[in-house]
Protein backbone atom coordinates (compact mmCIF):
# COMPACT_ATOMS: atom_id res chain seq x y z
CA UNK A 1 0.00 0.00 0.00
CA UNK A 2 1.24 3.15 -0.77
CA UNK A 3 -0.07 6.80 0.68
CA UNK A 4 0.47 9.81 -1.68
CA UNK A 5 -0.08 13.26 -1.34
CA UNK A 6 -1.08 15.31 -4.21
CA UNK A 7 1.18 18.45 -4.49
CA UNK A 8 0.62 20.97 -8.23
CA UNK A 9 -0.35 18.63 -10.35
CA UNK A 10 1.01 15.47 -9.76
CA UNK A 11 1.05 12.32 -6.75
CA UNK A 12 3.99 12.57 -4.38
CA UNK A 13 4.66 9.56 -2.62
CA UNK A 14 5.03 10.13 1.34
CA UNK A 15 5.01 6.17 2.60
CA UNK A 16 4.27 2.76 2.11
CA UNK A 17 3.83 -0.36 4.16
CA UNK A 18 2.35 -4.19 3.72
CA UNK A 19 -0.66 -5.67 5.70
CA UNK A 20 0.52 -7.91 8.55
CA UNK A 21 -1.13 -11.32 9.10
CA UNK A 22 -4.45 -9.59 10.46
CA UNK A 23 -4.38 -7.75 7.09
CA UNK A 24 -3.68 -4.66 9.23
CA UNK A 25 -0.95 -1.68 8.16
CA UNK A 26 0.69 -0.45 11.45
CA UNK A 27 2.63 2.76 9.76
CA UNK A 28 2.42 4.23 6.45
CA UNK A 29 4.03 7.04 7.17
CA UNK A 30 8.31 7.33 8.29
CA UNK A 31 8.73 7.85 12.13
CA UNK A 32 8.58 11.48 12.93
CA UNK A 33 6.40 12.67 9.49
CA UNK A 34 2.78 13.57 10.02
CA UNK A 35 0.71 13.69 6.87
CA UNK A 36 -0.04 17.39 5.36
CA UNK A 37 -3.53 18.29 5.32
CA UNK A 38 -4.74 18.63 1.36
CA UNK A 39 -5.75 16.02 -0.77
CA UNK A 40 -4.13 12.13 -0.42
CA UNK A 41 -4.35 9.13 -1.99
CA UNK A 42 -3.62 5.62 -0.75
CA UNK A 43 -3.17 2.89 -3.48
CA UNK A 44 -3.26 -1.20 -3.13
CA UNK A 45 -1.39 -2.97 -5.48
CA UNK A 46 -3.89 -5.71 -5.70
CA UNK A 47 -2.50 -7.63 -8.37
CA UNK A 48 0.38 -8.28 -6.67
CA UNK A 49 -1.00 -10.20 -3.78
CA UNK A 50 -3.45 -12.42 -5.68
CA UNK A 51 -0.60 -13.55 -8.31
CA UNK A 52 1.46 -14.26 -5.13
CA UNK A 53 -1.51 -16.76 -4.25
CA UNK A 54 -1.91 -17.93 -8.02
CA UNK A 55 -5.07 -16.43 -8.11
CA UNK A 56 -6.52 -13.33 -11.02
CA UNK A 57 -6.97 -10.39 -10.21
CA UNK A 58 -9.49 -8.35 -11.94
CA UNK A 59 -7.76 -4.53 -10.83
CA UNK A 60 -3.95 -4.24 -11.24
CA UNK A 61 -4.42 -1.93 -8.69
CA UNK A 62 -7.22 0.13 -6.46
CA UNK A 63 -7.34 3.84 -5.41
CA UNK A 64 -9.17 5.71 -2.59
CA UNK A 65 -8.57 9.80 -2.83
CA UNK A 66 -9.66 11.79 0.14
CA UNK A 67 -9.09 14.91 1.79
């Protein structure tokens, strides 16, 4: 997963993480950085983790932009 902030006009990239066993990300973000209020989007490489289980996936990837 991968959280960007949108700065001009283009995606900055300000962290990343994986989901743990309980499919939970602890920290996107490094140590010591809080995110910027504006506009952010997080993105799940979803294709990834079904090929790693042999399995389609439909979306290469999905997208969720918020404020």
């Amino acid at each position: 997963m991968t959280l960007e902030e949108r700065r001009g006009g283009e995606w900055l990239p300000i962290g990343s993480g994986e989901s743990d066993a309980d499919g939970r990300v602890r920290s996107l973000l490094p140590e010591g950085r809080e995110a910027e209020p504006g506009t952010h989007r997080l993105r799940f490489d979803v294709y990834e983790y079904f090929a790693a289980q042999g399995r389609p996936a439909f979306f290469p990837s999905v997208e969720i932009v918020f404020h």
